[in-house]
PDB file of N, CA and C in Angstrom:
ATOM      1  N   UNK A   1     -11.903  58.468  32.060  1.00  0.00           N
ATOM      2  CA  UNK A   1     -11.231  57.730  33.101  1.00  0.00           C
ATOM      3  C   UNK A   1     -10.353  56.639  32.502  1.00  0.00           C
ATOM      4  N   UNK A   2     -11.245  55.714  31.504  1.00  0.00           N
ATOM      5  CA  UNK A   2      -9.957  55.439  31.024  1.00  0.00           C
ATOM      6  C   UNK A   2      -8.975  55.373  30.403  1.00  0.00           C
ATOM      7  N   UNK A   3      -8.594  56.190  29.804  1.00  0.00           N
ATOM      8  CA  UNK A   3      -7.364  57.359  28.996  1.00  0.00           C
ATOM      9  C   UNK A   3      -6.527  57.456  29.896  1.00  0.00           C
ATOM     10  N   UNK A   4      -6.832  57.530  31.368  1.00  0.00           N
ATOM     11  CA  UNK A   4      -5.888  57.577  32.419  1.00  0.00           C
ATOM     12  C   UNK A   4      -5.848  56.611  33.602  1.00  0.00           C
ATOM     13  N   UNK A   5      -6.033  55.245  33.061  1.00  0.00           N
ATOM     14  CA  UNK A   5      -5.708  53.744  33.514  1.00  0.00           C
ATOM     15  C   UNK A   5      -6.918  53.739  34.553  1.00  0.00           C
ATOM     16  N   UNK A   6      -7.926  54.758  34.582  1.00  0.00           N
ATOM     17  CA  UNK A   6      -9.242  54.004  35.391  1.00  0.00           C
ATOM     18  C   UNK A   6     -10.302  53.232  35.160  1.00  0.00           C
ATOM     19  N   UNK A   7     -10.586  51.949  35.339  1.00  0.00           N
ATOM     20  CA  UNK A   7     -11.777  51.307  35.284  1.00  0.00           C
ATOM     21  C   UNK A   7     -13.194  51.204  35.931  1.00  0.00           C
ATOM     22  N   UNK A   8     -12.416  51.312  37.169  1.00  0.00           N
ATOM     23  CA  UNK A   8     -13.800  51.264  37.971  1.00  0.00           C
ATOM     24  C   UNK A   8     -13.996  52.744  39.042  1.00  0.00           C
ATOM     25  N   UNK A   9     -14.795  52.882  39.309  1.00  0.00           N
ATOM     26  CA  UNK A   9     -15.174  54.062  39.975  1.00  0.00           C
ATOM     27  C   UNK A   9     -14.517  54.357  41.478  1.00  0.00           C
ATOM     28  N   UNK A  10     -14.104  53.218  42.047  1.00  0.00           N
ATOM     29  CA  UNK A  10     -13.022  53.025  43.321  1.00  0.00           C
ATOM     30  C   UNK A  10     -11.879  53.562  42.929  1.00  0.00           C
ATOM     31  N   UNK A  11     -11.615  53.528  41.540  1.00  0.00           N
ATOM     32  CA  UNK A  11     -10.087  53.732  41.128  1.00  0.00           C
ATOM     33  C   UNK A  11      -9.935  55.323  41.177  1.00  0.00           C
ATOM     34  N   UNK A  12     -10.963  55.835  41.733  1.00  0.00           N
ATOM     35  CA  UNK A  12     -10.665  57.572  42.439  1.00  0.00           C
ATOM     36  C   UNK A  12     -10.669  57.770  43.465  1.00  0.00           C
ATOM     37  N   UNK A  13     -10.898  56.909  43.870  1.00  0.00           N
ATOM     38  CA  UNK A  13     -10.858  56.919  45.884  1.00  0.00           C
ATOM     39  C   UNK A  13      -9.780  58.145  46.112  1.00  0.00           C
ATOM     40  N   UNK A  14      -8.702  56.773  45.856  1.00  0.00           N
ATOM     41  CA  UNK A  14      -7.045  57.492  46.335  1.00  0.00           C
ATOM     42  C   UNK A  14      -7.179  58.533  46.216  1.00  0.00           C
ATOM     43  N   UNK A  15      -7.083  58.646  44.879  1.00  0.00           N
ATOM     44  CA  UNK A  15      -6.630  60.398  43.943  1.00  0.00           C
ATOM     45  C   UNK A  15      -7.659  61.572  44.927  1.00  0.00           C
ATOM     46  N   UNK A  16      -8.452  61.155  44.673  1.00  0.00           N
ATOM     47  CA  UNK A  16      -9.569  61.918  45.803  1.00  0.00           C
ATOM     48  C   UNK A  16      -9.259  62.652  46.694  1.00  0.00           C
ATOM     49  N   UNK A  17      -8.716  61.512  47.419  1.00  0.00           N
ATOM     50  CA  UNK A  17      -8.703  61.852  49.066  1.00  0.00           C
ATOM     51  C   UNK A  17      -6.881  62.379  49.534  1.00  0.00           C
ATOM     52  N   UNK A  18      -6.001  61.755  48.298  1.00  0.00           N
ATOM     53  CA  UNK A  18      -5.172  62.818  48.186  1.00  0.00           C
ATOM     54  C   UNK A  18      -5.229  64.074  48.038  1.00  0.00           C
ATOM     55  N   UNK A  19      -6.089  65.147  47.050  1.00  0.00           N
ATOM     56  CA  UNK A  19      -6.321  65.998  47.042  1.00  0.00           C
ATOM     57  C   UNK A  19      -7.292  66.676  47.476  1.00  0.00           C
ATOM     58  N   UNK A  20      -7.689  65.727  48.909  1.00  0.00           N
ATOM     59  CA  UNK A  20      -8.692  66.643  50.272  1.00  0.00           C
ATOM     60  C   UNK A  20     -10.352  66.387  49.447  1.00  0.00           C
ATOM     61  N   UNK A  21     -10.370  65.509  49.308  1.00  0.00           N
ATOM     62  CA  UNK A  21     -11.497  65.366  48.821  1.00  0.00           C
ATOM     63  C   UNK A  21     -11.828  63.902  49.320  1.00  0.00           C
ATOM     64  N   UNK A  22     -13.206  63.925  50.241  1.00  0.00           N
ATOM     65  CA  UNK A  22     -13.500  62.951  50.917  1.00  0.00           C
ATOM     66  C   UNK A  22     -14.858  62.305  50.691  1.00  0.00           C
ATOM     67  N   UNK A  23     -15.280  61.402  49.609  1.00  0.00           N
ATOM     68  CA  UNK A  23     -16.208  61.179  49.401  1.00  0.00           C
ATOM     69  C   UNK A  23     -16.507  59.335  49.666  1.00  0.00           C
ATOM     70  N   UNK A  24     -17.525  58.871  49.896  1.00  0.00           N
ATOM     71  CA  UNK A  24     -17.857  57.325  49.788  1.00  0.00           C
ATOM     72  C   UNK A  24     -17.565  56.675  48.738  1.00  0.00           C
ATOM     73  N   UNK A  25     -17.617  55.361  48.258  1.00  0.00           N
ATOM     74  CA  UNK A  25     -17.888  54.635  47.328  1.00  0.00           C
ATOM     75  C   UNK A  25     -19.149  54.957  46.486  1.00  0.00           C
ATOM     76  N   UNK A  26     -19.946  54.895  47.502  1.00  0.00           N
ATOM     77  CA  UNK A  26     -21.829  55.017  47.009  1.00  0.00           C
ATOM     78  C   UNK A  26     -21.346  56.520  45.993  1.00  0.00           C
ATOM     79  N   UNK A  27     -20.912  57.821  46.959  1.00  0.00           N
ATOM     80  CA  UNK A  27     -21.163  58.813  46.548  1.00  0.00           C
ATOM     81  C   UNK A  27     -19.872  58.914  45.269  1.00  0.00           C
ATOM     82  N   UNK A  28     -19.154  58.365  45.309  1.00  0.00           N
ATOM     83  CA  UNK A  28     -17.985  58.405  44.082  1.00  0.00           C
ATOM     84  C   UNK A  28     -18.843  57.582  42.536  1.00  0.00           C
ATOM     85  N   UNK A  29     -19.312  56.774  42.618  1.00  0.00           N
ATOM     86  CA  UNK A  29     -20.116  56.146  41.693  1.00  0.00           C
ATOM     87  C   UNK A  29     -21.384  56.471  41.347  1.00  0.00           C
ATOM     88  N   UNK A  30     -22.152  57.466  42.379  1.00  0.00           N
ATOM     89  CA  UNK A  30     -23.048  57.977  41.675  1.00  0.00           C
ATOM     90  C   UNK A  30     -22.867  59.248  40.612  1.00  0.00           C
ATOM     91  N   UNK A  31     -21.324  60.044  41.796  1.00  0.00           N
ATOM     92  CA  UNK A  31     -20.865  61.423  40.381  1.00  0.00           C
ATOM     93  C   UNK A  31     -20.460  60.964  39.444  1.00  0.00           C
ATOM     94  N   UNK A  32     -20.122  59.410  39.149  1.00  0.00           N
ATOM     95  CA  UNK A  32     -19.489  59.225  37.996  1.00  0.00           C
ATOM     96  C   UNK A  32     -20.510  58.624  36.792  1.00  0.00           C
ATOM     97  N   UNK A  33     -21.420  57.901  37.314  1.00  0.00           N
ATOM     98  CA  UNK A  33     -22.600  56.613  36.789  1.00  0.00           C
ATOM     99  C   UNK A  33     -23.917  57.924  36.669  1.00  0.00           C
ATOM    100  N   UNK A  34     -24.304  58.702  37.425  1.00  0.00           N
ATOM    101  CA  UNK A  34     -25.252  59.506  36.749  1.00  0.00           C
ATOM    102  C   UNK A  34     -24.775  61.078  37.093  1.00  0.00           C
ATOM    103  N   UNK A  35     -25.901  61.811  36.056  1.00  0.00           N
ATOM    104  CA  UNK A  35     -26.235  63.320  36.057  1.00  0.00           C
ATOM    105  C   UNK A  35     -26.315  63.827  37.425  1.00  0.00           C
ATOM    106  N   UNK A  36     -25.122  64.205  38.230  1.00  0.00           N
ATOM    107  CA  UNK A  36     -25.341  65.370  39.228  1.00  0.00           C
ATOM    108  C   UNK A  36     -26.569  66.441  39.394  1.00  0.00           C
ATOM    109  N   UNK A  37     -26.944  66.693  39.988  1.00  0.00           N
ATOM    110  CA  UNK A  37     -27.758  68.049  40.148  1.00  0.00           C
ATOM    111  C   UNK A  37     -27.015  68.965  40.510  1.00  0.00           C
ATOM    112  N   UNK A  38     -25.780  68.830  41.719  1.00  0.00           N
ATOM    113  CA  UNK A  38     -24.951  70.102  41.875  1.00  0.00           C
ATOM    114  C   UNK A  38     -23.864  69.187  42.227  1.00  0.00           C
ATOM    115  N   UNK A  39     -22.644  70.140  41.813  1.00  0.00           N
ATOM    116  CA  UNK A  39     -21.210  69.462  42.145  1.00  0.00           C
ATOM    117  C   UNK A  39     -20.456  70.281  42.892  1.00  0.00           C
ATOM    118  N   UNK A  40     -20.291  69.911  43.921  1.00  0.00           N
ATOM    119  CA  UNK A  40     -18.782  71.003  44.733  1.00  0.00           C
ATOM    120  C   UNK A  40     -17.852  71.695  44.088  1.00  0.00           C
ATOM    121  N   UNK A  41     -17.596  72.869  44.018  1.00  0.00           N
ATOM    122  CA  UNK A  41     -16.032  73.401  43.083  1.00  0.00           C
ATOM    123  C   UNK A  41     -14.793  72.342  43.309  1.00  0.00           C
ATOM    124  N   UNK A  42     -15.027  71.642  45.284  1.00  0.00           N
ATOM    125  CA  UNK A  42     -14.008  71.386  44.544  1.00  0.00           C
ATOM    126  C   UNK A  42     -13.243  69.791  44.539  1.00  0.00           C
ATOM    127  N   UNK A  43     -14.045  69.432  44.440  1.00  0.00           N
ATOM    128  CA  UNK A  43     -14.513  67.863  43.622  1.00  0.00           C
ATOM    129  C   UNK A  43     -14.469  68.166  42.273  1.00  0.00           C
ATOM    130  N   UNK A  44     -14.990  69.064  41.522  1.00  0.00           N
ATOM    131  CA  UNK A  44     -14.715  69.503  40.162  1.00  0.00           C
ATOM    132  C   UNK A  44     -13.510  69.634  40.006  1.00  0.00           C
ATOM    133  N   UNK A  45     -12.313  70.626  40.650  1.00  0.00           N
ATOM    134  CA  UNK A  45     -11.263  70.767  40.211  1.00  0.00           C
ATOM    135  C   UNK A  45     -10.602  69.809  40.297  1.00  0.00           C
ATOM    136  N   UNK A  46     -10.592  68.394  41.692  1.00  0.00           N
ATOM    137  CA  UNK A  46     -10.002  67.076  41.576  1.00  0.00           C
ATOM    138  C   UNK A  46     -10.212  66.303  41.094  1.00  0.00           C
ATOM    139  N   UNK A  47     -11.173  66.647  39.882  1.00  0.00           N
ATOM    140  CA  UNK A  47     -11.171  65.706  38.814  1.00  0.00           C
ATOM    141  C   UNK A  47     -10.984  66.048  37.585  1.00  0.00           C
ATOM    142  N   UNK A  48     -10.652  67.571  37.598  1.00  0.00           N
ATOM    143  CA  UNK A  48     -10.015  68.263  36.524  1.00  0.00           C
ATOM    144  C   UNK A  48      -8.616  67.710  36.433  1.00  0.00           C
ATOM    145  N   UNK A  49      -8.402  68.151  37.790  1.00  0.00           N
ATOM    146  CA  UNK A  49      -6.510  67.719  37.978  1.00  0.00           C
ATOM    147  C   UNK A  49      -6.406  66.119  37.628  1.00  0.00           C
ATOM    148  N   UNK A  50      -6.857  65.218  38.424  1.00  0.00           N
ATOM    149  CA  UNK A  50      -7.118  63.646  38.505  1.00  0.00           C
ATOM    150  C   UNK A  50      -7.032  62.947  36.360  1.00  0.00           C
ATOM    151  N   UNK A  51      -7.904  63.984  35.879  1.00  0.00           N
ATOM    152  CA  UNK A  51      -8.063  63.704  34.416  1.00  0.00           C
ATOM    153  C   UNK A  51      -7.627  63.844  33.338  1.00  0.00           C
ATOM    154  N   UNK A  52      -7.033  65.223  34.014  1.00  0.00           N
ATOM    155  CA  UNK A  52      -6.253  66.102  33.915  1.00  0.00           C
ATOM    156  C   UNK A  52      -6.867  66.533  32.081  1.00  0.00           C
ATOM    157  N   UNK A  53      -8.469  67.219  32.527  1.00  0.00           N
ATOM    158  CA  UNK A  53      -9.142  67.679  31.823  1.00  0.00           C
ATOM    159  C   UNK A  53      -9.645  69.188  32.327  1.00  0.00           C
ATOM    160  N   UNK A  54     -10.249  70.029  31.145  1.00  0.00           N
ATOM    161  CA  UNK A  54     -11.289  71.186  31.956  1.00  0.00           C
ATOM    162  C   UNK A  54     -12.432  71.087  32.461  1.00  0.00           C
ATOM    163  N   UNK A  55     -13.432  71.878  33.330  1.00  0.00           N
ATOM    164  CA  UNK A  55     -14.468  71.619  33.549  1.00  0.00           C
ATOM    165  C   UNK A  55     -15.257  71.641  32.460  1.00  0.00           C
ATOM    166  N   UNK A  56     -15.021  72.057  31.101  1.00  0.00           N
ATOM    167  CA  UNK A  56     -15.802  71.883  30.292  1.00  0.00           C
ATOM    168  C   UNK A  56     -16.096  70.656  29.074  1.00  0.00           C
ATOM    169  N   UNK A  57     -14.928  69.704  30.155  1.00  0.00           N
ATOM    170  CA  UNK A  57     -14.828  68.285  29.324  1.00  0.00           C
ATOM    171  C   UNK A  57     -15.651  67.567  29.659  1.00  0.00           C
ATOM    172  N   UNK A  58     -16.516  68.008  31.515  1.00  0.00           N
ATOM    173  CA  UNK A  58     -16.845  67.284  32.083  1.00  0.00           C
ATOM    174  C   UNK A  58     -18.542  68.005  32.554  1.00  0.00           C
ATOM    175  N   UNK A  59     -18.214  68.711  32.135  1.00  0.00           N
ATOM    176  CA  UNK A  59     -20.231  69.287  32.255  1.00  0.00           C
ATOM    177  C   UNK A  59     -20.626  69.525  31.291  1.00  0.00           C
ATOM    178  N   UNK A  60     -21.646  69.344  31.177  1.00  0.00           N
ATOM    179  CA  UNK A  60     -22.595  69.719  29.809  1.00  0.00           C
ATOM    180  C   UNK A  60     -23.764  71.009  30.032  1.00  0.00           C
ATOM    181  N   UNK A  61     -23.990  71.766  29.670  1.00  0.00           N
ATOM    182  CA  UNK A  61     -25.102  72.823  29.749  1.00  0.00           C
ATOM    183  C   UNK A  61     -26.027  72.937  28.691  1.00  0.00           C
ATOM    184  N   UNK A  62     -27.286  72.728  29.889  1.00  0.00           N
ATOM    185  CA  UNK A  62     -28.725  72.558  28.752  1.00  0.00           C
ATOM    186  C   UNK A  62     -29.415  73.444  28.829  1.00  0.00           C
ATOM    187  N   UNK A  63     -30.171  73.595  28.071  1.00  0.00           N
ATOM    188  CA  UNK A  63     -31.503  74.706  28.460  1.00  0.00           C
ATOM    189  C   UNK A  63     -33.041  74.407  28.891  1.00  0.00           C
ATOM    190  N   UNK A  64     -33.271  74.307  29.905  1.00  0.00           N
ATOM    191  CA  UNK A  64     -34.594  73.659  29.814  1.00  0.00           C
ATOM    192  C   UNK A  64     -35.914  74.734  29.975  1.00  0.00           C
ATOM    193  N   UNK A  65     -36.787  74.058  29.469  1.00  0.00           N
ATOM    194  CA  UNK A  65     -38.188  75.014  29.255  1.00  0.00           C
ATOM    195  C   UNK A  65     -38.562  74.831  30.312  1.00  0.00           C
ATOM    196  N   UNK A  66     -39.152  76.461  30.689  1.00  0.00           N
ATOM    197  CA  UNK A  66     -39.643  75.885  32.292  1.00  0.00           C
ATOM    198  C   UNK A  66     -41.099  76.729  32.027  1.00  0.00           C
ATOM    199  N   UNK A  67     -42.310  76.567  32.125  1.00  0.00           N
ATOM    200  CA  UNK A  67     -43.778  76.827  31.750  1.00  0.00           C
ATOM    201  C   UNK A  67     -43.873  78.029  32.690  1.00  0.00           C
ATOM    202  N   UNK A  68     -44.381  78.668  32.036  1.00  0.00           N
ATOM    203  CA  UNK A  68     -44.509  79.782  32.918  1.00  0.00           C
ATOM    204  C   UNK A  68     -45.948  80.057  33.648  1.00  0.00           C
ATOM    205  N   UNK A  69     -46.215  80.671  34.487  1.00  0.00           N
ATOM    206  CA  UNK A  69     -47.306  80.908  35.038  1.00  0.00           C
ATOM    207  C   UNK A  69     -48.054  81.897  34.446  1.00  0.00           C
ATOM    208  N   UNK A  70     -49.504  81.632  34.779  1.00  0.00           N
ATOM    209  CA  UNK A  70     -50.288  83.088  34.253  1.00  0.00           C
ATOM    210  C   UNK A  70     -50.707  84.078  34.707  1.00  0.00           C
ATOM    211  N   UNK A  71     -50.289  84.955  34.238  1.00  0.00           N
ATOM    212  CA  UNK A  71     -50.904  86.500  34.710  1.00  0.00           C
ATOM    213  C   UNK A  71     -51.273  86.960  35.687  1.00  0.00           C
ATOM    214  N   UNK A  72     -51.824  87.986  36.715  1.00  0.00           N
ATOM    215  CA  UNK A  72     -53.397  87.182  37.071  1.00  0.00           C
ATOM    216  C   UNK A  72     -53.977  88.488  36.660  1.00  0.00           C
ATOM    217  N   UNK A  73     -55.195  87.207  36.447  1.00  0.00           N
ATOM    218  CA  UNK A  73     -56.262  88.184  35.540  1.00  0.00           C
ATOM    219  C   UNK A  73     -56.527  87.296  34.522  1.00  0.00           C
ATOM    220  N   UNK A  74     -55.477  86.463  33.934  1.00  0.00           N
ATOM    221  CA  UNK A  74     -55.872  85.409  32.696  1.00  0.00           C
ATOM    222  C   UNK A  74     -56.644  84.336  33.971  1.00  0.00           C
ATOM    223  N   UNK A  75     -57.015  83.081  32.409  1.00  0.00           N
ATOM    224  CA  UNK A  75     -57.387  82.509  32.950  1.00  0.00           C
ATOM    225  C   UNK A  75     -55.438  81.240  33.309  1.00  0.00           C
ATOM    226  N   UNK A  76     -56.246  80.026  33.537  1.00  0.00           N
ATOM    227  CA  UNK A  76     -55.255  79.043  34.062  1.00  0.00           C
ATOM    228  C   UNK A  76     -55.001  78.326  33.171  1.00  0.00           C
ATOM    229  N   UNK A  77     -54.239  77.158  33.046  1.00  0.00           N
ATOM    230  CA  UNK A  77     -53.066  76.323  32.193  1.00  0.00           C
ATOM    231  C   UNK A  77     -54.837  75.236  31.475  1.00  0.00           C
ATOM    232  N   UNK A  78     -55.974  75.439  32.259  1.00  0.00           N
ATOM    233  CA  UNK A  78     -56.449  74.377  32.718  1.00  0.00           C
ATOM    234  C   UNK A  78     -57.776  74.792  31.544  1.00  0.00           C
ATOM    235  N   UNK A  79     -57.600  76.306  31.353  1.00  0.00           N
ATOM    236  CA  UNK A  79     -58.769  77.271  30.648  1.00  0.00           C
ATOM    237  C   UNK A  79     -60.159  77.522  31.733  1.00  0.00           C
ATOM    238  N   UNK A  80     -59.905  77.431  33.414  1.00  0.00           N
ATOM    239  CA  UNK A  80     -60.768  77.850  34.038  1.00  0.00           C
ATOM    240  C   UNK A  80     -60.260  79.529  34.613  1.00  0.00           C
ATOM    241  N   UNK A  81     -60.969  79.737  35.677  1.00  0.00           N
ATOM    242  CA  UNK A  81     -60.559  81.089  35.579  1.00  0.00           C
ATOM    243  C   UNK A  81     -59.198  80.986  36.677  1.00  0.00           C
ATOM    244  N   UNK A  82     -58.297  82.162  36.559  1.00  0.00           N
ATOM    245  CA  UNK A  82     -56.917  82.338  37.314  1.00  0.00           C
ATOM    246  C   UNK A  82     -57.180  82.773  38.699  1.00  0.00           C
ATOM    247  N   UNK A  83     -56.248  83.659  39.176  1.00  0.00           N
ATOM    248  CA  UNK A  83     -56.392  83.249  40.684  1.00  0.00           C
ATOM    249  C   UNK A  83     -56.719  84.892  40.570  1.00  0.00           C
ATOM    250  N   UNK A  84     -56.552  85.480  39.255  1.00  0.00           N
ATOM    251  CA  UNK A  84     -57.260  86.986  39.194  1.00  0.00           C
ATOM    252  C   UNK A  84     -58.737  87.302  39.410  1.00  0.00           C
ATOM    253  N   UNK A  85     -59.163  86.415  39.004  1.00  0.00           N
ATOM    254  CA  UNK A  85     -60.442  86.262  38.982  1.00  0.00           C
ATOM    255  C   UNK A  85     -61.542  85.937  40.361  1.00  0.00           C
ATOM    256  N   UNK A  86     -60.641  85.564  41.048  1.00  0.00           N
ATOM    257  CA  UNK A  86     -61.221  84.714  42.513  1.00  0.00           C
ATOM    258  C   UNK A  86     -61.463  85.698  43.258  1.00  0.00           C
ATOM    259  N   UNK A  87     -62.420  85.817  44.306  1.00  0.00           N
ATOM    260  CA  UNK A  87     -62.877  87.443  45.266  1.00  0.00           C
ATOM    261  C   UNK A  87     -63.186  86.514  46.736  1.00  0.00           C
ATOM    262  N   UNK A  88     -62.676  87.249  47.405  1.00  0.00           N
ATOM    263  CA  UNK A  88     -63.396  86.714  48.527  1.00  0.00           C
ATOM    264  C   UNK A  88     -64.389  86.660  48.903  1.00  0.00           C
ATOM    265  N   UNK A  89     -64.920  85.579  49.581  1.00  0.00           N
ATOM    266  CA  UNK A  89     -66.465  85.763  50.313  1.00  0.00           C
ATOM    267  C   UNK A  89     -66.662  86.428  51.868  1.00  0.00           C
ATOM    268  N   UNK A  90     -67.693  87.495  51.747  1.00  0.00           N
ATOM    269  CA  UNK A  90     -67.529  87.684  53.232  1.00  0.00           C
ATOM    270  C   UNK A  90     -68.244  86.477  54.300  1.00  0.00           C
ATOM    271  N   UNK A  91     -67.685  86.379  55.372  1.00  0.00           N
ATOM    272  CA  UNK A  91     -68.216  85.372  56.433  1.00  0.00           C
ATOM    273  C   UNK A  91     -68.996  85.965  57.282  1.00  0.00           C
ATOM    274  N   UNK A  92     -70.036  85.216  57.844  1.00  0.00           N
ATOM    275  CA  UNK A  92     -70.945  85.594  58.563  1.00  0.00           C
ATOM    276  C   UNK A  92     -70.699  84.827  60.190  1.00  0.00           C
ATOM    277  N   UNK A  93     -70.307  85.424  61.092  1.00  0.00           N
ATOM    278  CA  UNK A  93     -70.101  85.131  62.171  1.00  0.00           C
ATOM    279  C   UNK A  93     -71.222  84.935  63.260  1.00  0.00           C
ATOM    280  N   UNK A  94     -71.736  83.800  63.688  1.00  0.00           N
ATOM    281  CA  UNK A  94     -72.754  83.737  64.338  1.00  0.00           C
ATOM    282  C   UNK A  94     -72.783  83.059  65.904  1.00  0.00           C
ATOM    283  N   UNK A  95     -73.341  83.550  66.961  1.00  0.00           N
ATOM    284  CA  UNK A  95     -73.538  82.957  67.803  1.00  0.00           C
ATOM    285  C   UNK A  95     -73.918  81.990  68.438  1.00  0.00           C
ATOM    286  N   UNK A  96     -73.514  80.736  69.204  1.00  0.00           N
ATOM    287  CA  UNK A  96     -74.033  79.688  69.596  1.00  0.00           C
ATOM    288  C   UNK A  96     -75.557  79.779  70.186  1.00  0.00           C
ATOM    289  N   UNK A  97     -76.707  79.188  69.184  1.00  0.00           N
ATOM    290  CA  UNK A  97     -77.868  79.896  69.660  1.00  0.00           C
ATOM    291  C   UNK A  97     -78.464  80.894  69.089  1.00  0.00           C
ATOM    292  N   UNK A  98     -78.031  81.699  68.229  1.00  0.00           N
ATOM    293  CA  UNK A  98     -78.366  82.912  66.934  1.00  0.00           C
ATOM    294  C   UNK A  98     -79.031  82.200  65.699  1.00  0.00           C
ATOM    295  N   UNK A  99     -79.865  82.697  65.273  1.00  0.00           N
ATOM    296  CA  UNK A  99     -80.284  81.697  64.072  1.00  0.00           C
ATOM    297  C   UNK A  99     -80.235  82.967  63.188  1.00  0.00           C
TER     298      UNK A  99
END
């Protein structure tokens, strides 16, 4: 941003909303101040154009480990038994008064 005379995070308002892109203050400073979880295409491209960068100047791609679940039939993360292992109980249905 500033390579291209921006300082503060207002200073995209304009550009923004010139190119149909209608976002808050709050929400302009949070895409800029932290990590998105998801970004609009096309808020991406008006700040491609705006930066007049690629999207790949401006996202980063990670890989994250994601734990996988077990089996069933193993046991659990926990070393008790999995959900393979579990059986139902039958129920005994009784009458008000039945002993």
């Amino acid at each position: 941003m500033a390579e291209n005379g921006m300082f503060a995070t207002t200073d995209l308002l304009e550009p923004l909303h010139q190119r149909g892109v209608e976002l808050s203050r709050q929400m302009v400073h949070r895409v800029v101040t932290k990590t998105p979880q998801r970004i609009n295409v096309d808020l991406l491209a008006a700040l491609c154009d705006i930066l007049d960068c690629t999207p790949n100047d401006l996202l980063e791609v990670r890989q994250e480990q994601i734990r996988q679940a077990p089996a069933v039939g193993q046991t659990g993360p926990d070393g008790g038994p999995g959900i393979g292992d579990l059986r139902p109980i039958r129920a005994r249905v009784r009458r008000p008064g039945d002993r």
